[in-house]
PDB file of N, CA and C in Angstrom:
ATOM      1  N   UNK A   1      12.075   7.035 -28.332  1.00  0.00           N
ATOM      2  CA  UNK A   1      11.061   7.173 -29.360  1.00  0.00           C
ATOM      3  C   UNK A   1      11.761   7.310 -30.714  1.00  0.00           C
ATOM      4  N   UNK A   2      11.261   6.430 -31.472  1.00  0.00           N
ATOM      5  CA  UNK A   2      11.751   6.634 -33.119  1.00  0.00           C
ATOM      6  C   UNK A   2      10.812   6.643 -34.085  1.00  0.00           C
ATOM      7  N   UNK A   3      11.225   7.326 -35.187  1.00  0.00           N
ATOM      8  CA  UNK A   3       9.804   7.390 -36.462  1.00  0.00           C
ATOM      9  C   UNK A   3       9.593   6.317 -36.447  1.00  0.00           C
ATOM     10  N   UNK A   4       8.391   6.489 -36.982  1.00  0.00           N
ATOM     11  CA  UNK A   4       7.873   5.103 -37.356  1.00  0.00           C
ATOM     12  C   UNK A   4       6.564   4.320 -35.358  1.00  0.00           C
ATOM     13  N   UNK A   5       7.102   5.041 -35.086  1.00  0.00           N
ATOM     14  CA  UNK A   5       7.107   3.900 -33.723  1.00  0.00           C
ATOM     15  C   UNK A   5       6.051   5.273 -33.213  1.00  0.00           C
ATOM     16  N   UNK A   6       4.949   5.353 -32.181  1.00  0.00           N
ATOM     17  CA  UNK A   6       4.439   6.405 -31.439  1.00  0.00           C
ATOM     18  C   UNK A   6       5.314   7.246 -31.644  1.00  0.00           C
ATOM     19  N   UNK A   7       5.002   8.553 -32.226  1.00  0.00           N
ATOM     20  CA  UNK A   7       6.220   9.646 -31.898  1.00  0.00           C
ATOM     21  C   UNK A   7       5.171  10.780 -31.992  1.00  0.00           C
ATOM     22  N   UNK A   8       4.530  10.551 -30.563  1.00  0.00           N
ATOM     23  CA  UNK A   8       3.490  11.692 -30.500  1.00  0.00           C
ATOM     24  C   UNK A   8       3.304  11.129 -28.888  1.00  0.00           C
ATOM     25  N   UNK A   9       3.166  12.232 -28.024  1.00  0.00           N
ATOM     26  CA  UNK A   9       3.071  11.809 -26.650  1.00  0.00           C
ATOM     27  C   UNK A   9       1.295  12.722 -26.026  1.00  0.00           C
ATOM     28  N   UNK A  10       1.045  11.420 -25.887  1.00  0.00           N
ATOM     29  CA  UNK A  10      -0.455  11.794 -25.075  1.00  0.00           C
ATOM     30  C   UNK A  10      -0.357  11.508 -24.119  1.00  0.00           C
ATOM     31  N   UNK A  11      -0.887  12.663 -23.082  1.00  0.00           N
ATOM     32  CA  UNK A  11      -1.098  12.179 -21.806  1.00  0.00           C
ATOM     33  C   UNK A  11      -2.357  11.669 -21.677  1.00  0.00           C
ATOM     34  N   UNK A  12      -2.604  10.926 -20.916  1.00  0.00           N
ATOM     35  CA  UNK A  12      -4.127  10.080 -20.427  1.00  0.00           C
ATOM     36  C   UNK A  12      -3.904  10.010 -19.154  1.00  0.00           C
ATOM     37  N   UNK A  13      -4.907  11.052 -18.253  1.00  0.00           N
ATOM     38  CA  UNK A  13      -4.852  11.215 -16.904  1.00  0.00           C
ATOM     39  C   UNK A  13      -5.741  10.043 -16.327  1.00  0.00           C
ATOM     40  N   UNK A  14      -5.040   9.799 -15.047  1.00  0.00           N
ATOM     41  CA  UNK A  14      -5.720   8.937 -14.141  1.00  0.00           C
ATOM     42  C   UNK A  14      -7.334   9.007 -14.138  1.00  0.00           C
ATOM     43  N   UNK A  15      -8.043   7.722 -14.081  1.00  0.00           N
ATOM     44  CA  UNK A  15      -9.636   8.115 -14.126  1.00  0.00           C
ATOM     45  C   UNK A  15      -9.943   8.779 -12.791  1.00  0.00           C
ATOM     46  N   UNK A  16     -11.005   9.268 -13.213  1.00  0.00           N
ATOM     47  CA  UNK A  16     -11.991   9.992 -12.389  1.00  0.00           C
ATOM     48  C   UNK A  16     -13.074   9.475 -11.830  1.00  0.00           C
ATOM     49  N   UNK A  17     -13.557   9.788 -10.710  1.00  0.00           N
ATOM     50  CA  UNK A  17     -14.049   9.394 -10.019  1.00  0.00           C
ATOM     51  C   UNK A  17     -15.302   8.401 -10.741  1.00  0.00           C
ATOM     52  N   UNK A  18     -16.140   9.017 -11.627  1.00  0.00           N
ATOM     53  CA  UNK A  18     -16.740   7.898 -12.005  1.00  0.00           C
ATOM     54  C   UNK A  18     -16.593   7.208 -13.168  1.00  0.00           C
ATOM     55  N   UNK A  19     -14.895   7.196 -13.502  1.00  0.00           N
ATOM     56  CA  UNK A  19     -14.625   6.252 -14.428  1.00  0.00           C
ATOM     57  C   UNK A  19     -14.409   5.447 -13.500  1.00  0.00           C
ATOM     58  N   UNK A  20     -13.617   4.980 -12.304  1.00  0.00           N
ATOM     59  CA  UNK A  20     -12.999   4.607 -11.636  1.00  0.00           C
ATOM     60  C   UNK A  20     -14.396   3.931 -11.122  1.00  0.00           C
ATOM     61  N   UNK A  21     -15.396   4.318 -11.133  1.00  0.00           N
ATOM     62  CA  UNK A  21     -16.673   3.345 -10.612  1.00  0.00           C
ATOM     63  C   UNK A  21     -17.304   2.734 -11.562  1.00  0.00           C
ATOM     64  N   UNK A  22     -17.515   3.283 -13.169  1.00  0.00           N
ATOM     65  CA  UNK A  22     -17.165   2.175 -13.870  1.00  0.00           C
ATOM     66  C   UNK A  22     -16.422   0.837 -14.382  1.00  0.00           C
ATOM     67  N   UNK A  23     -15.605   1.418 -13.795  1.00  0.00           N
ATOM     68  CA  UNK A  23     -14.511   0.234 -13.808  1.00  0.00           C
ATOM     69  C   UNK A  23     -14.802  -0.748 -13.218  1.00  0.00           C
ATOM     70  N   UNK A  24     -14.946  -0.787 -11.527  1.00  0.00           N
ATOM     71  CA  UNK A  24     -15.387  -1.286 -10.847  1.00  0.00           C
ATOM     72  C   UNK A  24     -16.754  -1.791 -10.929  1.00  0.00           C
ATOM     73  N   UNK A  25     -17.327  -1.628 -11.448  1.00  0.00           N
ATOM     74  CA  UNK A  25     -18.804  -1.771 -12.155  1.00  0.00           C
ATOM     75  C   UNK A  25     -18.736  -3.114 -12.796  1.00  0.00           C
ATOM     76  N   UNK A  26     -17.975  -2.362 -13.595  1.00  0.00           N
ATOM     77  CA  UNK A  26     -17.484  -4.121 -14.920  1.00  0.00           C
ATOM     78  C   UNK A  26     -16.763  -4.983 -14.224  1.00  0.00           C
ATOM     79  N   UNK A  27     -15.804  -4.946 -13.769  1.00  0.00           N
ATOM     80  CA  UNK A  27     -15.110  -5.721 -12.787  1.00  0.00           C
ATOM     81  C   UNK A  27     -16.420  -6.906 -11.753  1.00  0.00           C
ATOM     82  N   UNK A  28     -16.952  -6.438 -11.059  1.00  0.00           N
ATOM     83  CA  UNK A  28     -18.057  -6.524 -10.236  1.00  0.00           C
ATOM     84  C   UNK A  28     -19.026  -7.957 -11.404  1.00  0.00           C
ATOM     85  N   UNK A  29     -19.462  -7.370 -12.415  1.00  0.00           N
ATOM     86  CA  UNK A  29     -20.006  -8.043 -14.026  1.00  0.00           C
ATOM     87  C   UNK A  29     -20.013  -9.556 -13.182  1.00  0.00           C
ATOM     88  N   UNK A  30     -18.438 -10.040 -13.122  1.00  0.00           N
ATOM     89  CA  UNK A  30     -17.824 -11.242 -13.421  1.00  0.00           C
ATOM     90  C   UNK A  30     -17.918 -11.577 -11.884  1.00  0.00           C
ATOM     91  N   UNK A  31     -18.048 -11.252 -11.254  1.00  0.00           N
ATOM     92  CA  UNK A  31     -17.213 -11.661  -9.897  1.00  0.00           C
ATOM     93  C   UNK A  31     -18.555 -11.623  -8.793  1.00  0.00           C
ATOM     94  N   UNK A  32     -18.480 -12.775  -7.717  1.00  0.00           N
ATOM     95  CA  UNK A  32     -19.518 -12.641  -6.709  1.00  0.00           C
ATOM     96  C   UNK A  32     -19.433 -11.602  -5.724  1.00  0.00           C
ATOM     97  N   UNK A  33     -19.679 -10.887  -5.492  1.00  0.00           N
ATOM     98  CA  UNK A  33     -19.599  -9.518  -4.415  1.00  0.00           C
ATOM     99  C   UNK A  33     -20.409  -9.650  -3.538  1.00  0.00           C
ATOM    100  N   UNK A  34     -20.194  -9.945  -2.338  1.00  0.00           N
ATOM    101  CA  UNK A  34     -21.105  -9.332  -0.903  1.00  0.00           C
ATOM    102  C   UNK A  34     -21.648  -8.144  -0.973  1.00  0.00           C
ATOM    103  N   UNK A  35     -22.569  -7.914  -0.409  1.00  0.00           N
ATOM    104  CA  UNK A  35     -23.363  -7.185   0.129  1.00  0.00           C
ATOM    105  C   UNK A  35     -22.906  -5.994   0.770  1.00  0.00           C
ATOM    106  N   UNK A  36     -21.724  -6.636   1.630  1.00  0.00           N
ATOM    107  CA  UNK A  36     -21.000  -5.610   2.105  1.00  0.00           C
ATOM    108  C   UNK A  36     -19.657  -4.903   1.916  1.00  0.00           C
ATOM    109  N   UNK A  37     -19.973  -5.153   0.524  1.00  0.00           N
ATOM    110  CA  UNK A  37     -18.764  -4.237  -0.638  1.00  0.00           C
ATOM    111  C   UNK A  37     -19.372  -2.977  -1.044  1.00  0.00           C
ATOM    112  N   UNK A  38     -19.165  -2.037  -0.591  1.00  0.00           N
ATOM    113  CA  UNK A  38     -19.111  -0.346  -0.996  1.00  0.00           C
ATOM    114  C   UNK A  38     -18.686  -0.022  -2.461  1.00  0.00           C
ATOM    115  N   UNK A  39     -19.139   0.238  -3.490  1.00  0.00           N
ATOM    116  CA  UNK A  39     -18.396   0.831  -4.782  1.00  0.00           C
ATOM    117  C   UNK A  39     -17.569   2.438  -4.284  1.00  0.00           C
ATOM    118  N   UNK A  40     -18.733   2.800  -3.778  1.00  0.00           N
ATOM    119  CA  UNK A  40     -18.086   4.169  -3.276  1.00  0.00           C
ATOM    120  C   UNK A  40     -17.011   4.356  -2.172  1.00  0.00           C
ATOM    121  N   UNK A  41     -16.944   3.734  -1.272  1.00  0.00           N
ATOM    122  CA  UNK A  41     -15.839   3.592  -0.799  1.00  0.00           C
ATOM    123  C   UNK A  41     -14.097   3.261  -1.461  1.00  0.00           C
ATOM    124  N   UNK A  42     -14.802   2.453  -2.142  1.00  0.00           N
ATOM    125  CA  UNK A  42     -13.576   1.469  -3.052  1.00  0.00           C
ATOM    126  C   UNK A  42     -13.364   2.867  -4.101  1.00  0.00           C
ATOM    127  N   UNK A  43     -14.296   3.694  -4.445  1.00  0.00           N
ATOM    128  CA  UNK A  43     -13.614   4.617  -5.675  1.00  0.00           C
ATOM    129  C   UNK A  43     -12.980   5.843  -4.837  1.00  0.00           C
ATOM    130  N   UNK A  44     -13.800   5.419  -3.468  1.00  0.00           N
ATOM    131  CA  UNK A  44     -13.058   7.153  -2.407  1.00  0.00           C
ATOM    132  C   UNK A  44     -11.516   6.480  -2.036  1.00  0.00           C
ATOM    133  N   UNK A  45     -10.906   5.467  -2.292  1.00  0.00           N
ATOM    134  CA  UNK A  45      -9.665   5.086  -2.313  1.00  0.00           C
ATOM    135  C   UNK A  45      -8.883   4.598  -2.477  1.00  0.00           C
ATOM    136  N   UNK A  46      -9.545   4.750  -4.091  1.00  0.00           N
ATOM    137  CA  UNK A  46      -8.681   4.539  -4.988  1.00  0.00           C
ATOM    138  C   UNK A  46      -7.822   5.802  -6.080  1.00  0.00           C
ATOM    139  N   UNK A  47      -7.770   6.832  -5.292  1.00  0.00           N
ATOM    140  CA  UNK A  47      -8.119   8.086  -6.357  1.00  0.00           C
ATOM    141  C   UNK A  47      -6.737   8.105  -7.075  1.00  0.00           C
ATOM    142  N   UNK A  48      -5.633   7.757  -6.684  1.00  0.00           N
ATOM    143  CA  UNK A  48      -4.733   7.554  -7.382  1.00  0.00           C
ATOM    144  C   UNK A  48      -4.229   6.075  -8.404  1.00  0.00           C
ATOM    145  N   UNK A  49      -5.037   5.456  -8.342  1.00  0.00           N
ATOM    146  CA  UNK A  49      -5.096   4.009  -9.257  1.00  0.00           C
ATOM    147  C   UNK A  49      -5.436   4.764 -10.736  1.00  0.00           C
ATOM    148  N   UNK A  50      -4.415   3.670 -11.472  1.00  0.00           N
ATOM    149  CA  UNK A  50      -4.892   3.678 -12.657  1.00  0.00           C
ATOM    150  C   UNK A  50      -5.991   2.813 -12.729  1.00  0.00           C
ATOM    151  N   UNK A  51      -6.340   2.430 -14.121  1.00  0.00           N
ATOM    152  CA  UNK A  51      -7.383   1.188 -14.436  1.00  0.00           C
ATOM    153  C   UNK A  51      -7.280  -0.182 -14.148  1.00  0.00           C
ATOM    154  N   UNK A  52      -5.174  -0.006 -14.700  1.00  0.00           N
ATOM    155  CA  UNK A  52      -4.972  -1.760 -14.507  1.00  0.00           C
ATOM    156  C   UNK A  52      -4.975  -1.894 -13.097  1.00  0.00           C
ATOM    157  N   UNK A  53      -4.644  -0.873 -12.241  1.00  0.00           N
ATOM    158  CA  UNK A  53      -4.350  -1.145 -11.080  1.00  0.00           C
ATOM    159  C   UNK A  53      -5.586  -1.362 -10.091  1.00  0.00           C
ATOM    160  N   UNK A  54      -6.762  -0.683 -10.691  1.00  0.00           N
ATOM    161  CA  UNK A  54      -8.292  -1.016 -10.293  1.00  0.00           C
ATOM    162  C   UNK A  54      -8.645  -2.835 -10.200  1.00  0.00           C
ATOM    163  N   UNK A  55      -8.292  -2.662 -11.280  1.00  0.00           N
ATOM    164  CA  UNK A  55      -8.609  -4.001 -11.927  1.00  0.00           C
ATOM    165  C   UNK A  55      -7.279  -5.539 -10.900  1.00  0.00           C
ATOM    166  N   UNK A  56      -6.389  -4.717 -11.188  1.00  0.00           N
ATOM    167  CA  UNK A  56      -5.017  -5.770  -9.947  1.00  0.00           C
ATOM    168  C   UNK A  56      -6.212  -5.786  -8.822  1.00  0.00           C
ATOM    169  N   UNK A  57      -7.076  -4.727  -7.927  1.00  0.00           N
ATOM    170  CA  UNK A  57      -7.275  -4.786  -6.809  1.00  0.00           C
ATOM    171  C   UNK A  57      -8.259  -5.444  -6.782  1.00  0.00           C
ATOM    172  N   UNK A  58      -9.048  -5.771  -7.631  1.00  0.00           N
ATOM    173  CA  UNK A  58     -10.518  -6.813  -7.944  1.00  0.00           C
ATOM    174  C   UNK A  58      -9.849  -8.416  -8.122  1.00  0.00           C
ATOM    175  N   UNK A  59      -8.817  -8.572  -8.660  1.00  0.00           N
ATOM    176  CA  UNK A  59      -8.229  -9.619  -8.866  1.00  0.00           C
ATOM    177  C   UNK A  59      -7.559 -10.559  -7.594  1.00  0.00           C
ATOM    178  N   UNK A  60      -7.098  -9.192  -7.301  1.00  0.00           N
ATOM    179  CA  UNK A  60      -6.271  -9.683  -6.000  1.00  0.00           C
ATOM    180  C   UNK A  60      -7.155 -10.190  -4.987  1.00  0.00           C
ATOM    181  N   UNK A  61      -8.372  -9.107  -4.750  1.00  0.00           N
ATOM    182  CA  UNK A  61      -9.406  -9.598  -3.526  1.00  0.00           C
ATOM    183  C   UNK A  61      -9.832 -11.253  -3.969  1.00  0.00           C
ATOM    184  N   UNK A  62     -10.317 -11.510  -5.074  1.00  0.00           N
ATOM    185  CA  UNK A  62     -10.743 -13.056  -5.661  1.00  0.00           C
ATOM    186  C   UNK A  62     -10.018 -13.616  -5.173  1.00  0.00           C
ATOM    187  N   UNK A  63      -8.670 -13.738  -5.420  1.00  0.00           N
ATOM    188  CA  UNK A  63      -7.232 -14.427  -4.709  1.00  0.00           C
ATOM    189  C   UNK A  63      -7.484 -14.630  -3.399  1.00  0.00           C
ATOM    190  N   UNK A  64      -7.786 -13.815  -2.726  1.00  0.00           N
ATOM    191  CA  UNK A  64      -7.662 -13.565  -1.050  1.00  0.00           C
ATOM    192  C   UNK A  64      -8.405 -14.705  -0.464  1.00  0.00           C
ATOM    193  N   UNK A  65     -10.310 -14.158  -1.458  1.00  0.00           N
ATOM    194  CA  UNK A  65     -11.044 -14.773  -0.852  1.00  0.00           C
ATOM    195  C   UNK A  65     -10.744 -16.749  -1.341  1.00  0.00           C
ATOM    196  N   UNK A  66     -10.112 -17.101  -2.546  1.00  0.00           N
ATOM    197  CA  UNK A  66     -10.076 -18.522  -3.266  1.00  0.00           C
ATOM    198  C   UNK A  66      -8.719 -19.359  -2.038  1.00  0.00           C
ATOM    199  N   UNK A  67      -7.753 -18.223  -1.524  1.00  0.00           N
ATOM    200  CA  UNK A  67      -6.839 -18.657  -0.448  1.00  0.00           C
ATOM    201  C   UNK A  67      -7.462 -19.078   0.773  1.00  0.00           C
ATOM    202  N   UNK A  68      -8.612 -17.945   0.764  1.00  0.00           N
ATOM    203  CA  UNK A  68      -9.639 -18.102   2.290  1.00  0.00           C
ATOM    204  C   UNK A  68     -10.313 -19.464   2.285  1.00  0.00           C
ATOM    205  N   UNK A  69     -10.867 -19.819   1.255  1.00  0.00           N
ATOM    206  CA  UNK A  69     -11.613 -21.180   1.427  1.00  0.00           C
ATOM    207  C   UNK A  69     -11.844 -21.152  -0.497  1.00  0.00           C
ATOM    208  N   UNK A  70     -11.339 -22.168  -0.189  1.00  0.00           N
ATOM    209  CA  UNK A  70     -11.358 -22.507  -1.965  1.00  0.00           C
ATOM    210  C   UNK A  70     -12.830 -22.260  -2.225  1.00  0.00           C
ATOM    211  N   UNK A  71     -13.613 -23.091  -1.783  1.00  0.00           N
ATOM    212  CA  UNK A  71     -15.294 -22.876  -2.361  1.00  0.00           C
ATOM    213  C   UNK A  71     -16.008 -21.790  -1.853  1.00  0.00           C
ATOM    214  N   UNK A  72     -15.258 -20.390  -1.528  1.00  0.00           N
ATOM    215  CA  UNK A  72     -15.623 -19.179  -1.088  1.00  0.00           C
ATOM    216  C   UNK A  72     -17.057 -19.060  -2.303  1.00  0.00           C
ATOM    217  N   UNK A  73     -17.889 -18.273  -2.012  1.00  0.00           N
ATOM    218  CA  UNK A  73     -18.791 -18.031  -2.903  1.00  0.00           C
ATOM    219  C   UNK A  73     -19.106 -16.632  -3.108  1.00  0.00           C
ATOM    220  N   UNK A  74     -18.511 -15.866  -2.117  1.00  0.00           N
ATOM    221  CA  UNK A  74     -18.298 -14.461  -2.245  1.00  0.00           C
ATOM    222  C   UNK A  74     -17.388 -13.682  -1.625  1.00  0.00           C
ATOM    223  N   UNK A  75     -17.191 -12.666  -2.319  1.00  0.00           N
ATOM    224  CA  UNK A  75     -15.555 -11.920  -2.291  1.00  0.00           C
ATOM    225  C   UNK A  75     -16.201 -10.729  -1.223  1.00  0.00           C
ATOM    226  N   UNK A  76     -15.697 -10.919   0.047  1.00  0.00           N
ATOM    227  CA  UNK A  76     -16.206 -10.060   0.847  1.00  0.00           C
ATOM    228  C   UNK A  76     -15.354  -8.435   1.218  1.00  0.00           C
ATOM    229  N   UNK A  77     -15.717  -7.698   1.413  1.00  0.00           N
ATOM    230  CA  UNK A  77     -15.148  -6.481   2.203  1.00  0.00           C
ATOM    231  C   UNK A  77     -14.014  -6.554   2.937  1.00  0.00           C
ATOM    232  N   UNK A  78     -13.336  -7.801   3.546  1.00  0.00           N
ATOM    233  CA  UNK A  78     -12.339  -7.747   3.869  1.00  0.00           C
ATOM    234  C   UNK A  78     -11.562  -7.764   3.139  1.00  0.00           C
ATOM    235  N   UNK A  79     -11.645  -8.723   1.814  1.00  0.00           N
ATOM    236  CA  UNK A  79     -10.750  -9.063   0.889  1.00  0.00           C
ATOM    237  C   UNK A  79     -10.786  -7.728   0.010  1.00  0.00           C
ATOM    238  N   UNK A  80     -11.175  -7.300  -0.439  1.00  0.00           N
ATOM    239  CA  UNK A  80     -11.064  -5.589  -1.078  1.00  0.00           C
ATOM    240  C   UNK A  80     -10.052  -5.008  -0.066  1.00  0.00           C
ATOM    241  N   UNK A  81     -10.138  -4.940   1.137  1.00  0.00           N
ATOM    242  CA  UNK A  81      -9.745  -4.198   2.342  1.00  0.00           C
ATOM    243  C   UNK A  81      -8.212  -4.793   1.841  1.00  0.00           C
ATOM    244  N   UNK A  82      -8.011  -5.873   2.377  1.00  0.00           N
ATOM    245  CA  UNK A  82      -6.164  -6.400   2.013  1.00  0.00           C
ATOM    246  C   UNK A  82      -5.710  -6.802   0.836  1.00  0.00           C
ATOM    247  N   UNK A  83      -6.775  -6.258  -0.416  1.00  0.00           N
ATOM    248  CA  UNK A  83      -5.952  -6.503  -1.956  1.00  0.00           C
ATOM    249  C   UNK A  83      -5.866  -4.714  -1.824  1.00  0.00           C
ATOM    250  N   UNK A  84      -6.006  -3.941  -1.318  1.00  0.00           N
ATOM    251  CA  UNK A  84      -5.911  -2.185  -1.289  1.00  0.00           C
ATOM    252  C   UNK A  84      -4.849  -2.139  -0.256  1.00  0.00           C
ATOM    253  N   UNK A  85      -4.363  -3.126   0.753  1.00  0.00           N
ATOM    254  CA  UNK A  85      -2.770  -3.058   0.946  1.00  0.00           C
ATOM    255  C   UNK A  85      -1.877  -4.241   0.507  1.00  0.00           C
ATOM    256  N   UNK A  86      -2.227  -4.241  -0.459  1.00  0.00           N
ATOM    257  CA  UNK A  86      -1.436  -4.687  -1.102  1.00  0.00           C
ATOM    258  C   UNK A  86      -0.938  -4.241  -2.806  1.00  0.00           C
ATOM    259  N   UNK A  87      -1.720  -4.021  -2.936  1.00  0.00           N
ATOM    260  CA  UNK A  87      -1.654  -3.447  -4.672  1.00  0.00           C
ATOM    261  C   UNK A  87      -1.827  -1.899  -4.372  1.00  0.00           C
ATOM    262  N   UNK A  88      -0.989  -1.135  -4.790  1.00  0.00           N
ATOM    263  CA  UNK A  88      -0.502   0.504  -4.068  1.00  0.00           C
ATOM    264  C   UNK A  88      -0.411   0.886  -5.342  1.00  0.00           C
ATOM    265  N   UNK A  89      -0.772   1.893  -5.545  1.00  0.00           N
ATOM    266  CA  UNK A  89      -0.553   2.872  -6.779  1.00  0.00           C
ATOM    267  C   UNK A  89       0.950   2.943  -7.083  1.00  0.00           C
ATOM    268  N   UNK A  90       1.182   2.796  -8.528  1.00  0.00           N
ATOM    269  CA  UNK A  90       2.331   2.568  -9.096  1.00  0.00           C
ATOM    270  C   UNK A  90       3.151   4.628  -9.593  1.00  0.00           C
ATOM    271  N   UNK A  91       2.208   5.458 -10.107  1.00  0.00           N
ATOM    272  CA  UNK A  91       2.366   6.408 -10.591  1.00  0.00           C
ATOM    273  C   UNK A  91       2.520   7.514  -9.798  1.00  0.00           C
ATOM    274  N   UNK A  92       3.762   8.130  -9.836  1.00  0.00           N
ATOM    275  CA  UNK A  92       4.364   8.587  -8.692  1.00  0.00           C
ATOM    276  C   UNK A  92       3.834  10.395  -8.802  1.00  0.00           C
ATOM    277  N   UNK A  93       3.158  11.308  -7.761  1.00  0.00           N
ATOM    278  CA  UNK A  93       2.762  12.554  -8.361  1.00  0.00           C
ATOM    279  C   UNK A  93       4.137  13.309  -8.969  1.00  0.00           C
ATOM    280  N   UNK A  94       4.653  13.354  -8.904  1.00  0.00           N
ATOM    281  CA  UNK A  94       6.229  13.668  -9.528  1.00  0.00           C
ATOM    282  C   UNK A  94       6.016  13.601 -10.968  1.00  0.00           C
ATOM    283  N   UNK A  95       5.256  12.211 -11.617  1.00  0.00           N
ATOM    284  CA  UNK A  95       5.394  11.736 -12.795  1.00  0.00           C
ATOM    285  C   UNK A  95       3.974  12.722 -13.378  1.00  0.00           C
ATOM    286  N   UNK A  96       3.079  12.903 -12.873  1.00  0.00           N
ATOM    287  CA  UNK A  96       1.871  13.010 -12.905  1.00  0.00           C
ATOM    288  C   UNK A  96       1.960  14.689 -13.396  1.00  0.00           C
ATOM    289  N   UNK A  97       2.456  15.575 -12.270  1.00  0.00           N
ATOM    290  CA  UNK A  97       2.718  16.821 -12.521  1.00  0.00           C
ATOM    291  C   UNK A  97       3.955  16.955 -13.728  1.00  0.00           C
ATOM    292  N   UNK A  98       4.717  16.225 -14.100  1.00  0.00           N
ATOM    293  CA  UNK A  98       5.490  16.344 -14.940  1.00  0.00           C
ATOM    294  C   UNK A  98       4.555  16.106 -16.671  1.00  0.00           C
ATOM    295  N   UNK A  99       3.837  15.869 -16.653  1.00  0.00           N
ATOM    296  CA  UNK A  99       3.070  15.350 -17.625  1.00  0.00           C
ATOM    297  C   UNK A  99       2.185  16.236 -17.738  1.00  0.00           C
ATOM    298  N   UNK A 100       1.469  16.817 -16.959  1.00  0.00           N
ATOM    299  CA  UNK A 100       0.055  17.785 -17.131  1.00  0.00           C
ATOM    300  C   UNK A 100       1.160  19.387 -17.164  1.00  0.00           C
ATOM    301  N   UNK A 101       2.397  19.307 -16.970  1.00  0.00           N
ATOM    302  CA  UNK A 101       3.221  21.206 -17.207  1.00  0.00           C
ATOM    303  C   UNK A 101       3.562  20.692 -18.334  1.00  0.00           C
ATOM    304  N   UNK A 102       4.151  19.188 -19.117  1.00  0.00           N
ATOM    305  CA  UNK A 102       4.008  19.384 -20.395  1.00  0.00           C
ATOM    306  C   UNK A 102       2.998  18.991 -21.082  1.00  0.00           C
ATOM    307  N   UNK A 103       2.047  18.734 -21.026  1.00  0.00           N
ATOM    308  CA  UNK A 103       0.542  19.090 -21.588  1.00  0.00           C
ATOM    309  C   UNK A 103       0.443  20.576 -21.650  1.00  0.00           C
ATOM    310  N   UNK A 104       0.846  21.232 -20.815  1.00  0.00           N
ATOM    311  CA  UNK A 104      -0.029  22.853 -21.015  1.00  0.00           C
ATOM    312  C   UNK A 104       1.404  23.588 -21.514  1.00  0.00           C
ATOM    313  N   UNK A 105       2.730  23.322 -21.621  1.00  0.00           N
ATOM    314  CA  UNK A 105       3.880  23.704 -22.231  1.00  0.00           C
ATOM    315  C   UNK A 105       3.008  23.487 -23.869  1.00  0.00           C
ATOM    316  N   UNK A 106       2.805  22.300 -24.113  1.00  0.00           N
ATOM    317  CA  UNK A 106       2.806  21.733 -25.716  1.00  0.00           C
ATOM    318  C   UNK A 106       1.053  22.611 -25.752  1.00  0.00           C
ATOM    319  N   UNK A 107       0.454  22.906 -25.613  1.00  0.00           N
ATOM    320  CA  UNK A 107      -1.012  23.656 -25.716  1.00  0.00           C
ATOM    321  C   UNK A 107      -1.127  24.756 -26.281  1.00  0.00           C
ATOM    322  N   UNK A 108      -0.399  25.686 -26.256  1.00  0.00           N
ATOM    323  CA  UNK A 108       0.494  26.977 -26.768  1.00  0.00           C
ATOM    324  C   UNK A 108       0.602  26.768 -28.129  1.00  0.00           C
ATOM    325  N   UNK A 109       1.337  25.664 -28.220  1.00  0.00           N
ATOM    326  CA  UNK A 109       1.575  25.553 -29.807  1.00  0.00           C
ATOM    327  C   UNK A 109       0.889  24.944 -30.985  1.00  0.00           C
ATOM    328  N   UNK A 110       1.604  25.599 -31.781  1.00  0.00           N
ATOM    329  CA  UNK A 110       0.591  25.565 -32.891  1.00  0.00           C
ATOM    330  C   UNK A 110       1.149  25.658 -34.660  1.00  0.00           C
ATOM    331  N   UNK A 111       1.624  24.165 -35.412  1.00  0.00           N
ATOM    332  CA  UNK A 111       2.210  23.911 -36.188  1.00  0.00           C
ATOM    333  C   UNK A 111       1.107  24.238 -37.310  1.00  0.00           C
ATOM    334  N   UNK A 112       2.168  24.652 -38.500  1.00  0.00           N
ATOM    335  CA  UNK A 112       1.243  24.859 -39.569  1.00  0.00           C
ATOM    336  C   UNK A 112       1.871  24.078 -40.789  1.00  0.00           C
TER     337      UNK A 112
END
């Protein structure tokens, strides 16, 4: 980090449960979805995804299903099922807890 450049560190915690179904919400917007696609399922496991990584797993299923039969017309429950082993949470809890003890280290203080 150098002046000039971010020299202020925010943490921005992983979404929550119903950001994480917003997400999926919008995602959904664009894309043909079966019937037998769960939002709630998909947000009960995803709890460690970031956004982009929400978003990799909506992408990826399209992929699955356009590999499955090019003129697929909908992105079914399986394909969610094997873009979620495949696209794995990147953010390690190591990184996660290191970030929220300095969030509450830097909370204390108080510049004048």
């Amino acid at each position: 980090m150098r002046p000039g450049r971010l020299d202020r560190i925010i943490y921005v915690p992983l979404p929550d449960a119903p950001t994480r179904q917003e997400i999926f919400s919008l995602q959904f917007r664009n894309m043909p979805v079966a019937q037998n696609v769960s939002i709630e399922d998909l947000v009960t496991r995803t709890g460690k995804y970031s956004g982009a990584e929400i978003t990799a797993v909506c992408r990826e299923a399209a992929l699955l299903a356009l590999q499955e039969d090019i003129k697929a017309q909908l992105i079914e429950a399986r394909h969610f099922e094997s873009a979620l082993n495949t696209v794995k949470p990147r953010i390690p809890d190591s990184l996660i807890q290191s970030y929220i003890s300095y969030q509450q280290d830097r909370s204390g203080l108080c510049f004048f």
